[in-house]
C-alpha atoms as a PDB file:
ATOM      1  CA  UNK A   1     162.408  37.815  43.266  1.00  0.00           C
ATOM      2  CA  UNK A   2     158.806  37.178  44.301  1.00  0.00           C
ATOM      3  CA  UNK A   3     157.662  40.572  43.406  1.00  0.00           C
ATOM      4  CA  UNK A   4     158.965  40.375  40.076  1.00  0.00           C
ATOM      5  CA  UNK A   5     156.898  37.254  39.454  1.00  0.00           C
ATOM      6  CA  UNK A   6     154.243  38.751  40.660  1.00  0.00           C
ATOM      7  CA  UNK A   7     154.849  41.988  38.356  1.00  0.00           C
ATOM      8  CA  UNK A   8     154.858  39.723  35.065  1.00  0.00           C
ATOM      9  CA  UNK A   9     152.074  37.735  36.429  1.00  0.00           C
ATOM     10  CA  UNK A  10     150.174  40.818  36.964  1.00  0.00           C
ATOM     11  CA  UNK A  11     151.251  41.898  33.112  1.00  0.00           C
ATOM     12  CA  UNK A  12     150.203  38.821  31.768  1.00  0.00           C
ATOM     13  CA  UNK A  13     146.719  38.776  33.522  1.00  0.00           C
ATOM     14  CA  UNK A  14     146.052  42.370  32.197  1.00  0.00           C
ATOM     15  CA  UNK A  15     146.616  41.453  29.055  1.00  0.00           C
ATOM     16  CA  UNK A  16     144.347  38.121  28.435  1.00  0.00           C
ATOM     17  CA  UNK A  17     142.072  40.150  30.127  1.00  0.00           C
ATOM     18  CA  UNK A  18     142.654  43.054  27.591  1.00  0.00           C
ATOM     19  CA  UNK A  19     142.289  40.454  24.213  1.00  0.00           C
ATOM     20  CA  UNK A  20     139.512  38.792  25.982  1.00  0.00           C
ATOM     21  CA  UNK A  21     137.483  42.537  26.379  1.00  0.00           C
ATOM     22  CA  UNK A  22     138.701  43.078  22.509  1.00  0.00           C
ATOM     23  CA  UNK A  23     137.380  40.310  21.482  1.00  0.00           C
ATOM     24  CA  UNK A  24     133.639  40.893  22.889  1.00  0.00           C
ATOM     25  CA  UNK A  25     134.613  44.834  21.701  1.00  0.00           C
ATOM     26  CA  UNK A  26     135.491  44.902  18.289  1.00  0.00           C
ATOM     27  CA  UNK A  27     133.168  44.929  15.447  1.00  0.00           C
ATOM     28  CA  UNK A  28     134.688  42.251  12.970  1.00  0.00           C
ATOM     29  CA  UNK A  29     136.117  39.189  12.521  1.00  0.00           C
ATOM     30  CA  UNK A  30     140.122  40.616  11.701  1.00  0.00           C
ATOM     31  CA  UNK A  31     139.524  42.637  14.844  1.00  0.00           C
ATOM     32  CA  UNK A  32     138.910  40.412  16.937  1.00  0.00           C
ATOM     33  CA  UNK A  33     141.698  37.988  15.382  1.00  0.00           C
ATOM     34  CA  UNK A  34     143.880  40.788  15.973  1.00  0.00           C
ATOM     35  CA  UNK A  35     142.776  41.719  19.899  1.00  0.00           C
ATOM     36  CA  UNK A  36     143.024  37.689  20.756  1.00  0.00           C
ATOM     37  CA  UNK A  37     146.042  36.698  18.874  1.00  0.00           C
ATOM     38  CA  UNK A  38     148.385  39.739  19.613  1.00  0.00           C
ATOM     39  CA  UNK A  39     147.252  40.401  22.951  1.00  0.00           C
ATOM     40  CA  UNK A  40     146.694  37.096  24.154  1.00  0.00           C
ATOM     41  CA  UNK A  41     150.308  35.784  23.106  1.00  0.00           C
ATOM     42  CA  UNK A  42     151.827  39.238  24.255  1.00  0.00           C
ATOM     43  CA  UNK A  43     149.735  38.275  28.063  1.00  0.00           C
ATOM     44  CA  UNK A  44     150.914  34.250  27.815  1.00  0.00           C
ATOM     45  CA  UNK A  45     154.533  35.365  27.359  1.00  0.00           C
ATOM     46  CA  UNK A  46     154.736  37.100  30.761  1.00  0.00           C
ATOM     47  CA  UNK A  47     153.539  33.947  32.365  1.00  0.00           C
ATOM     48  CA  UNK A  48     155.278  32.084  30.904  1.00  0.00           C
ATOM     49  CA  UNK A  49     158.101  34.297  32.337  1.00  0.00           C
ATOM     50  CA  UNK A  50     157.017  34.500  35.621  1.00  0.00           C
ATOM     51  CA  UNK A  51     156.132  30.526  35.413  1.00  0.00           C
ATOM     52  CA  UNK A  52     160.068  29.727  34.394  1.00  0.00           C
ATOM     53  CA  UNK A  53     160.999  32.145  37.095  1.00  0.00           C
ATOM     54  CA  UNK A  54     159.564  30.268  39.984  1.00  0.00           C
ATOM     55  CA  UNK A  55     160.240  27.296  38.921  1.00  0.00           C
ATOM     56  CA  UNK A  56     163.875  28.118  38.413  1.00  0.00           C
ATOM     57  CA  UNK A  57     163.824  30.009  41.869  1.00  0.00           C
ATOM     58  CA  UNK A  58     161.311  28.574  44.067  1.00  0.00           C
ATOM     59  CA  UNK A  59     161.449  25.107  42.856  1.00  0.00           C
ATOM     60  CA  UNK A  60     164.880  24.665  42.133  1.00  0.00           C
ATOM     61  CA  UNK A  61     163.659  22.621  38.935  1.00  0.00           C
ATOM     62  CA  UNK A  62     165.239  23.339  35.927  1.00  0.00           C
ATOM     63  CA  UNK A  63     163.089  20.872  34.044  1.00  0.00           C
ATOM     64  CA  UNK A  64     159.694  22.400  35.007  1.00  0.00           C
ATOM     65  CA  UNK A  65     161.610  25.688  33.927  1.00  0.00           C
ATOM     66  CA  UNK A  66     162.407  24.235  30.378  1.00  0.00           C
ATOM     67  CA  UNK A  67     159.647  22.688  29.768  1.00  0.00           C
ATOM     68  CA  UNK A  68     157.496  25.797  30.194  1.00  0.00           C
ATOM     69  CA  UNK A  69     159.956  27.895  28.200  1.00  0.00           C
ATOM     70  CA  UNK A  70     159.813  25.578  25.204  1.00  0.00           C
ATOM     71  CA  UNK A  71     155.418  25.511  25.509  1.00  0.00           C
ATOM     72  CA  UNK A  72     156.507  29.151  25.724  1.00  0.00           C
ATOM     73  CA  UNK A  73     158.101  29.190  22.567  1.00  0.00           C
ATOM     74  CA  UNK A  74     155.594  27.144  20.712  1.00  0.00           C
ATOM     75  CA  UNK A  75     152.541  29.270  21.950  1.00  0.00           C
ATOM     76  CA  UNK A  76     154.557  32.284  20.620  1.00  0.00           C
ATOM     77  CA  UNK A  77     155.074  30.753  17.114  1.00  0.00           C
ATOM     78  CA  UNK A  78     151.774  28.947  16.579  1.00  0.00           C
ATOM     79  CA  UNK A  79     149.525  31.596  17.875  1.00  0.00           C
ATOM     80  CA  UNK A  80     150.442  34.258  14.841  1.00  0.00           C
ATOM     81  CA  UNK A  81     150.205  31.495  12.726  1.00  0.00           C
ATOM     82  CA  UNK A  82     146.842  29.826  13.157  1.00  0.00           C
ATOM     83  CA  UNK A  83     145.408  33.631  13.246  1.00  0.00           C
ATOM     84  CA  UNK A  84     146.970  34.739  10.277  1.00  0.00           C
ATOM     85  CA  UNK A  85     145.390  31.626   8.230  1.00  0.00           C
ATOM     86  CA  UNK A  86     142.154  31.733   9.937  1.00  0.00           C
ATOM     87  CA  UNK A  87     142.532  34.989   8.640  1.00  0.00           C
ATOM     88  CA  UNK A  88     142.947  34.245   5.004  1.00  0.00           C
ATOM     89  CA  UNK A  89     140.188  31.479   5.316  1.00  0.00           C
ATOM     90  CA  UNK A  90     137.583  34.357   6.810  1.00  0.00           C
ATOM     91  CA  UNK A  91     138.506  36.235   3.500  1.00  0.00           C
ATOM     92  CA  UNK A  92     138.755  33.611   1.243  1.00  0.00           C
ATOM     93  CA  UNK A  93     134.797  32.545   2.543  1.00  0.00           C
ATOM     94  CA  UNK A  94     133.893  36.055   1.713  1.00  0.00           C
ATOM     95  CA  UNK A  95     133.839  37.565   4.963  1.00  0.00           C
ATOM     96  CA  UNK A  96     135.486  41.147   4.817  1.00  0.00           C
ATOM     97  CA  UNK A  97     135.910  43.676   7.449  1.00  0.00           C
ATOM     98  CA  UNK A  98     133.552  46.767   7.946  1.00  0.00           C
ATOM     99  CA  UNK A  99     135.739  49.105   7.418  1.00  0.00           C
ATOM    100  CA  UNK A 100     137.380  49.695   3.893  1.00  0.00           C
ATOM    101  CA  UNK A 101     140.779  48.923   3.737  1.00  0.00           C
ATOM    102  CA  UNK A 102     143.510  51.384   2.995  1.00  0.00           C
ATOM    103  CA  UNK A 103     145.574  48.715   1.097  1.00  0.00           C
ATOM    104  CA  UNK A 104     144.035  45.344   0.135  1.00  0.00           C
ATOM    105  CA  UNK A 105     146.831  42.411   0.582  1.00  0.00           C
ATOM    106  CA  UNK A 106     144.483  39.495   0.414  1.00  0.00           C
ATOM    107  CA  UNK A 107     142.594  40.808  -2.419  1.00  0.00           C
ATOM    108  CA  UNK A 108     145.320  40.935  -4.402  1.00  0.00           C
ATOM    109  CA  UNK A 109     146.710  37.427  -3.646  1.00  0.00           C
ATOM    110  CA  UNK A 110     142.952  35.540  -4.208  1.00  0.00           C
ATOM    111  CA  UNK A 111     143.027  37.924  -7.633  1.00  0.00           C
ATOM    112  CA  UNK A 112     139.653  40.270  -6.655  1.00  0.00           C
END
């Protein structure tokens, strides 16, 4: 069981380190929302894993286990969410990304 936690720890790690290399990497502001919100939530959900693993295994402490499922769980729906209006509020100040966009969502629902 220990090498599994170690496999999702080893996940998780790689990908915070991923969103945090996307973030100095990418050329705009929705870029890098995209690199730390995605990535980073996609990296905190395999330790979270790995975190409700050993403390289900290891510590024998189903508490410690539930209560990092349900921080778990919040990171997972708060994370999108907070990007996704920072988002709107980087377009809404009149920040736009480099490239042109195929499709313009938020344009259409600020009325430009």
């Amino acid at each position: 069981m220990r090498i599994v936690i170690d496999i999702f720890l080893v996940i998780g790690l790689y990908f915070a380190l991923a969103g945090t290399i996307g973030i100095i990497k990418m050329p705009d502001v929705f870029s890098r929302m995209q690199a730390s919100t995605c990535v980073a939530t996609l990296g905190m959900l395999c330790i979270a894993i790995a975190g409700i693993l050993y403390a289900a295994f290891y510590m024998h402490n189903a508490g410690a286990a539930i209560k990092i499922a349900v921080i778990g769980l919040m990171v997972m729906v708060t994370n999108p969410i907070g990007s996704h209006v920072l988002a709107r509020g980087a377009y809404k100040a009149g920040i736009r990304p480099e490239q042109k966009m195929e499709v313009d969502e938020l344009g259409r629902d600020f009325d430009e």
